[in-house]
Protein backbone atom coordinates (compact mmCIF):
# COMPACT_ATOMS: atom_id res chain seq x y z
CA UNK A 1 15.48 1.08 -6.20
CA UNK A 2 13.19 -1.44 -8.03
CA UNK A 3 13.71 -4.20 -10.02
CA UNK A 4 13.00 -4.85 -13.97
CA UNK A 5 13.41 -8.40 -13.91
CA UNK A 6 17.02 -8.55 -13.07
CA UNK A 7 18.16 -5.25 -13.45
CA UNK A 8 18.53 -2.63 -11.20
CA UNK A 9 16.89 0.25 -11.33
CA UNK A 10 17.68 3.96 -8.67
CA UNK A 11 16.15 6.84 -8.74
CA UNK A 12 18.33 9.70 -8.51
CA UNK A 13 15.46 11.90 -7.72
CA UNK A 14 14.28 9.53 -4.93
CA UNK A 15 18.06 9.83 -2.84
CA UNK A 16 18.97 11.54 0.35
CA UNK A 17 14.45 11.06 1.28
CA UNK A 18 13.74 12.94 -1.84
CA UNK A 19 9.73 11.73 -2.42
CA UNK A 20 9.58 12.76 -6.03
CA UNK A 21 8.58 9.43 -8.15
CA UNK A 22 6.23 7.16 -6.64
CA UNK A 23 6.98 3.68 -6.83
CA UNK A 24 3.66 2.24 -7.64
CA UNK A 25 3.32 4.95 -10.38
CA UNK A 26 6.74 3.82 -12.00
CA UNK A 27 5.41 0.27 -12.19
CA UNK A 28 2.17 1.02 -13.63
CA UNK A 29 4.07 2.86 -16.21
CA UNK A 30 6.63 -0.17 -16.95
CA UNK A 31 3.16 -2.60 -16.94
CA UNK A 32 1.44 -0.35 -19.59
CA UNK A 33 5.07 0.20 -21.90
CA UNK A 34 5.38 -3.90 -21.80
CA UNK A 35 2.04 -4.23 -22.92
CA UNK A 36 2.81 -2.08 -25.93
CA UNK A 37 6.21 -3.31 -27.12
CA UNK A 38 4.41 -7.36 -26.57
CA UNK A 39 1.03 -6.60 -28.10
CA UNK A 40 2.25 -8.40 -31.11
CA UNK A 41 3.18 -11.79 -29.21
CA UNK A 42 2.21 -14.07 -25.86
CA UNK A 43 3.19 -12.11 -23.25
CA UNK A 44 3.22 -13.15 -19.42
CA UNK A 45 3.26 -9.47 -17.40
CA UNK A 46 3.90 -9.53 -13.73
CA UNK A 47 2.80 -6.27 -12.09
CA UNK A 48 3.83 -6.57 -8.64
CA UNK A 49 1.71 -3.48 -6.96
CA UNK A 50 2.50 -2.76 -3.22
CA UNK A 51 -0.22 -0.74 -2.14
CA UNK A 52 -1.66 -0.65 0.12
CA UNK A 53 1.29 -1.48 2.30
CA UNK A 54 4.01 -0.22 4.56
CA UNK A 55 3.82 3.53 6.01
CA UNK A 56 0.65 4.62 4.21
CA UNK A 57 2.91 7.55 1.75
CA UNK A 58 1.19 8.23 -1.03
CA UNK A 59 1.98 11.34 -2.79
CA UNK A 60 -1.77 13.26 -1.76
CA UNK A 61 -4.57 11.76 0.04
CA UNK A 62 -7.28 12.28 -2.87
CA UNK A 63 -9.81 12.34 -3.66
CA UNK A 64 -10.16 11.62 0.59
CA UNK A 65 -8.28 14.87 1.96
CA UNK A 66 -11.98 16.14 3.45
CA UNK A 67 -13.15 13.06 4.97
CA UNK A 68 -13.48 13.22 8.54
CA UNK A 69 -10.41 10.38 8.89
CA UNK A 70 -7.39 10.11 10.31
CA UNK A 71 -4.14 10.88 8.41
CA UNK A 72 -3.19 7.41 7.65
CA UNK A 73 -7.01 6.09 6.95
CA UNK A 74 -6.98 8.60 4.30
CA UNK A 75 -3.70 7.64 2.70
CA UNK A 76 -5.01 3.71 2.38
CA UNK A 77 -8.05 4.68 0.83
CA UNK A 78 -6.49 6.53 -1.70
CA UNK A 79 -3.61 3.89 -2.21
CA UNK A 80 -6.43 1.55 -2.80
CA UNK A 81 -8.22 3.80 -5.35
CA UNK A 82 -4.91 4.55 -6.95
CA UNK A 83 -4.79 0.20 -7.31
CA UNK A 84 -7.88 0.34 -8.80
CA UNK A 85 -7.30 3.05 -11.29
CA UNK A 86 -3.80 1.04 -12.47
CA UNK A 87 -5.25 -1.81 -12.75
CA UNK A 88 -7.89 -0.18 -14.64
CA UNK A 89 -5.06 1.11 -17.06
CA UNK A 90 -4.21 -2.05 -17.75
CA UNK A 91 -7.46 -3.15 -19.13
CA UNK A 92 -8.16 -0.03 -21.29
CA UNK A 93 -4.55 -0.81 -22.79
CA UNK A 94 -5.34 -4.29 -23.50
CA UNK A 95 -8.94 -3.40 -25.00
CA UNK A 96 -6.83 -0.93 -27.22
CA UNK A 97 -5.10 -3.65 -28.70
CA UNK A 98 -7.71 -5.94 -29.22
CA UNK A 99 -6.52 -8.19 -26.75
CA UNK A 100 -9.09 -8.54 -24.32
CA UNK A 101 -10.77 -11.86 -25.80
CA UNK A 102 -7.32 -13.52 -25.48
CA UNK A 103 -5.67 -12.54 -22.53
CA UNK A 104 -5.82 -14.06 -18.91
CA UNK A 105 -5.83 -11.21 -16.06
CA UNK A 106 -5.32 -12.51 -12.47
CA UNK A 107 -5.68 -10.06 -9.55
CA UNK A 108 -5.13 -11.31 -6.05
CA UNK A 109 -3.37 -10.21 -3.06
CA UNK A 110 -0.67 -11.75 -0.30
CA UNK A 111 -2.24 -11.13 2.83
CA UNK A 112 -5.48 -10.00 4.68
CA UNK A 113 -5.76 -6.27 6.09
CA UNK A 114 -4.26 -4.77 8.56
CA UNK A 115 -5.07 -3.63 11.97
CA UNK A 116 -5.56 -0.06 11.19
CA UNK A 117 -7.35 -0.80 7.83
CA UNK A 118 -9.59 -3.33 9.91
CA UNK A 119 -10.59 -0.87 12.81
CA UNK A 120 -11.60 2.24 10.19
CA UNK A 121 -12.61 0.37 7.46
CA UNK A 122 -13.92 -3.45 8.78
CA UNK A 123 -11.96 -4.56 5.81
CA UNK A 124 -12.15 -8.24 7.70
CA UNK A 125 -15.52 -8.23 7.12
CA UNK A 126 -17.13 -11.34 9.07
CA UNK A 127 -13.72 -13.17 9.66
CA UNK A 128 -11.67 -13.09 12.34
CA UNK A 129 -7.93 -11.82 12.31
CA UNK A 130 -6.33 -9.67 10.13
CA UNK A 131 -2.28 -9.34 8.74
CA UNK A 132 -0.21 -11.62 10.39
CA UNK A 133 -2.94 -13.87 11.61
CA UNK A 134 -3.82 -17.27 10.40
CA UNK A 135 -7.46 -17.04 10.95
CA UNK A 136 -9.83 -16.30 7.61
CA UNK A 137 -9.11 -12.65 7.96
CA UNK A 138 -5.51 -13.23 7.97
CA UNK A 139 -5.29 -15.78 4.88
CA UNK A 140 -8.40 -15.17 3.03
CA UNK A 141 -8.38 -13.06 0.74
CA UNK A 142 -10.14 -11.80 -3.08
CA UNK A 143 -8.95 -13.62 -5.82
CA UNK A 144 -10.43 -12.15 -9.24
CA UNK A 145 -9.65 -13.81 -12.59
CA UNK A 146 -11.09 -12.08 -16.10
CA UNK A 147 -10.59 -13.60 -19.12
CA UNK A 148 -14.00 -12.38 -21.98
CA UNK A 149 -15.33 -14.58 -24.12
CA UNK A 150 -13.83 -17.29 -21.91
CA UNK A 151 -14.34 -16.84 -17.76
CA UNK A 152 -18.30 -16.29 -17.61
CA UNK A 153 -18.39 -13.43 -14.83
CA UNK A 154 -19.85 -14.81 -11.26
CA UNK A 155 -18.65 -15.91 -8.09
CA UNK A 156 -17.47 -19.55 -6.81
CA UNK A 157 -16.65 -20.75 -3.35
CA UNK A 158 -14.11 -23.40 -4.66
CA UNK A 159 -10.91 -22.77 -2.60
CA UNK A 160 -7.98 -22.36 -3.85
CA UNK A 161 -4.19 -20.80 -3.03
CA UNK A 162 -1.96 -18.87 -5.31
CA UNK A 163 0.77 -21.86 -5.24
CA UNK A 164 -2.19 -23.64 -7.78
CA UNK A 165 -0.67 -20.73 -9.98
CA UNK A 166 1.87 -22.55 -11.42
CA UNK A 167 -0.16 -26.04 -11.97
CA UNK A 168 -3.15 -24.40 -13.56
CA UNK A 169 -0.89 -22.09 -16.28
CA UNK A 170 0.52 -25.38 -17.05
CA UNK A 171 -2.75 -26.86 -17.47
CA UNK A 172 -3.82 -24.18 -19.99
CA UNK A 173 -0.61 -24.30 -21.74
CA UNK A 174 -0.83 -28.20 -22.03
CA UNK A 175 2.63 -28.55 -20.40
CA UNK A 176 3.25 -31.03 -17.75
CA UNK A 177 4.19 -29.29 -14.23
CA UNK A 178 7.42 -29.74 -12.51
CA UNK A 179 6.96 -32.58 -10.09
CA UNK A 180 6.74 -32.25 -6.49
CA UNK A 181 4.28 -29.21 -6.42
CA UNK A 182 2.28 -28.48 -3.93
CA UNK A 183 -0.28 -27.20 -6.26
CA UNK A 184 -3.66 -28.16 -7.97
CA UNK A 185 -4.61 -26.59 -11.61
CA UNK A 186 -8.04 -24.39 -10.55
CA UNK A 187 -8.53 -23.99 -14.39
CA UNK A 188 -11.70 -26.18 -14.29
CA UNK A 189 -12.98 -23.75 -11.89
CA UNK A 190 -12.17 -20.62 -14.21
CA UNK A 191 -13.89 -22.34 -17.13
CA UNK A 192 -16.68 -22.93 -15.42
CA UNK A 193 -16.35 -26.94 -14.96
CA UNK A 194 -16.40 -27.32 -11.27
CA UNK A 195 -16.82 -31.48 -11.57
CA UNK A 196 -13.55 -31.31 -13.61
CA UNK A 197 -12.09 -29.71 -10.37
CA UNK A 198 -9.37 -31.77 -8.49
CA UNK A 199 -9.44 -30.51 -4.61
CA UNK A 200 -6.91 -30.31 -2.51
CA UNK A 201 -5.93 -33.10 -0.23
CA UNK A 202 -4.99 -30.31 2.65
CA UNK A 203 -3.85 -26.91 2.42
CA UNK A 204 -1.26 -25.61 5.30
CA UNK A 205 -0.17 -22.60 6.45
CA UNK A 206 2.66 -21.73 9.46
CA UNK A 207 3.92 -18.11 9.61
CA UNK A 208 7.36 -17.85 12.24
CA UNK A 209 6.20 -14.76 14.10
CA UNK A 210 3.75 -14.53 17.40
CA UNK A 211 5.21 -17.98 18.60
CA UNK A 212 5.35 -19.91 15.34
CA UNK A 213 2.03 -20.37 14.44
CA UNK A 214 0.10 -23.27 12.27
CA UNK A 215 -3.01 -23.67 10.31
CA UNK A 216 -4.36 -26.77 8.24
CA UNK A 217 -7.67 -27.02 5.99
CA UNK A 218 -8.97 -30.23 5.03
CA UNK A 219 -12.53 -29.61 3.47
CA UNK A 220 -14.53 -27.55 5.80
CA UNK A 221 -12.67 -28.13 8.93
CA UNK A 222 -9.75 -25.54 9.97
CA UNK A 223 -7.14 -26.48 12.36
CA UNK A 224 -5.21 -23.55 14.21
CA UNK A 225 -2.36 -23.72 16.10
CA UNK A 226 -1.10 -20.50 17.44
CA UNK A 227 2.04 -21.32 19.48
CA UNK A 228 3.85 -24.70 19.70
CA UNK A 229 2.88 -26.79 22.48
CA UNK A 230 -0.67 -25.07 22.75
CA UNK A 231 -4.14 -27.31 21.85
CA UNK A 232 -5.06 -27.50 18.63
CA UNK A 233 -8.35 -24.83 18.00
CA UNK A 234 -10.53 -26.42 15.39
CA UNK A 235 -13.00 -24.69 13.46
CA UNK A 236 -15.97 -25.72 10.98
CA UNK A 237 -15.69 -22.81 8.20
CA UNK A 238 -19.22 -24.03 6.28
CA UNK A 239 -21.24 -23.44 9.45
CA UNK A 240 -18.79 -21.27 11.50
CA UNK A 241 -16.75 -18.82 9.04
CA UNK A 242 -16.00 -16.11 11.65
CA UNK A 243 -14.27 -18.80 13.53
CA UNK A 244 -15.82 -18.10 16.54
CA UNK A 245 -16.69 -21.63 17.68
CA UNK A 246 -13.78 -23.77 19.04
CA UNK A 247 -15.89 -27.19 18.53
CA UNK A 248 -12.02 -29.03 19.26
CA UNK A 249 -13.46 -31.05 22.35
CA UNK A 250 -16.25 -32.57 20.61
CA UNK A 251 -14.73 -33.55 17.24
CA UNK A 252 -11.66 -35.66 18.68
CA UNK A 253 -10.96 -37.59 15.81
CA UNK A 254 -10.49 -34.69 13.33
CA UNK A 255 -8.40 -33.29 15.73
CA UNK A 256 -6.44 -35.94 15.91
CA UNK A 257 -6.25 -36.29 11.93
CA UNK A 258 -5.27 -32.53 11.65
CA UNK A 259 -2.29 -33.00 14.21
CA UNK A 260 -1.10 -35.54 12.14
CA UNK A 261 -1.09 -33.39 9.30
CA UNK A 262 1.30 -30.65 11.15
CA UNK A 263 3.47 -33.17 12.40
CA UNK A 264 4.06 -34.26 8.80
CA UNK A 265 3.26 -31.83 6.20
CA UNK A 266 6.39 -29.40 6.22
CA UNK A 267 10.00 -30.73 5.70
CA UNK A 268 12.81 -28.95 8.03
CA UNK A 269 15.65 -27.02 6.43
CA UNK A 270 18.87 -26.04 7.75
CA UNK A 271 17.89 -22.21 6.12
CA UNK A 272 14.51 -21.81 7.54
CA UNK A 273 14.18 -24.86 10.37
């Protein structure tokens, strides 16, 4: 079953473990029809791609079958080339319509790689952690933006999470942001006006799993807690990335200003505690 915005959508084909349509396949196919029956007006498209993700089932492990890999390494690589080639489809379809010059394309993804992804592929690269983690390798991730004519192509190290989404949209549509956000508009950044940028105060992180863990960014320095009641590790990302340096018994102070930060930067809720 997948959804269409809110309908419901089964797959007969699909019932009883029949493997006949392929999820990610069906989407690209919805992206690329949406694109077509909107060309004529502003459009916001939402492709939510899985891949790579779950199991590793992809419908054949090309063009990898040969490689000297195992099973699963083979299916990721070619979830990740099938990715590419959708998101590729969506370009082509917007050049087709002449609507490369004035559309926004965001790509970006939820989480860092896995363990198995990590171990044959190093997709970590020099960070520590992976899925599930909330070291760099765990929370880091690309974030690729193309807009021609408009975005000049290159590479910035201005920070920035996906809840700034909402703020910098906002910002590009003129429209004031719902209050209370946790966001900052990054559309100075994307225009290539990096004095125009607003940072971030703080940016925090807690995921509930591996003993409720806790992470908080303010500039350079990275605070991690990985269980409650356990020291704070601190970390300098500008001269330490790889987070491989606990420098927490030397910098008291920004401990001390980081702790404050957990202790006051998430409200409780009767849902989610």
């Amino acid at each position: 079953m997948l959804w269409d915005n809110e309908r419901e959508h089964y797959y007969e084909p699909n019932f009883g473990g029949g493997k006949k349509i392929y999820s990610h396949d069906e989407i690209t196919k919805r992206a690329l029809t949406f694109i077509d029956k909107n060309r004529g007006r502003p459009f916001f498209l939402y492709a939510p791609f899985t891949p790579p993700h779950g199991r590793f089932e992809v419908p054949d492990p090309a063009p990898y079958a040969d490689r000297n890999w195992p099973a699963q390494a083979k299916n990721l690589a070619s979830m990740i080339t099938r990715l590419d080639a959708s998101s590729g489809m969506i370009f082509d379809r917007l050049r087709q319509h002449g609507l490369e010059d004035n559309t926004l394309v965001i790509f970006a993804s939820d989480n860092g790689p896995g363990d198995m992804s990590n171990k044959q592929f190093q997709s970590s690269g020099p960070f520590r952690g992976v899925k599930r983690d909330l070291y760099e390798g765990g929370i880091r991730v690309p974030f690729l933006a193309s807009w021609k004519g408009v975005i000049t192509p290159g590479v910035t190290n201005q920070p920035m999470a996906f809840w700034d989404f909402l703020p910098s949209v906002c910002d590009l549509l003129d429209a004031a942001p719902p209050p209370g956000l946790d966001g900052v508009s990054y559309l100075p950044t994307l225009l290539g006006q990096p004095g125009n940028q607003r940072p971030h105060e703080y940016y925090y992180w807690e995921f509930f799993e591996k003993g409720f863990q806790q992470a908080v960014r303010e500039g350079d320095w990275k605070g991690i807690r990985l269980k409650q009641g356990e020291p704070l590790e601190l970390y300098n990302l500008a001269s330490d990335p790889a987070e491989s340096k606990n420098v927490a018994a030397s910098n008291s102070r920004v401990v001390e200003r980081l702790e404050a930060r957990l202790r006051t930067c998430r409200t409780r809720t009767a849902k989610w505690g």
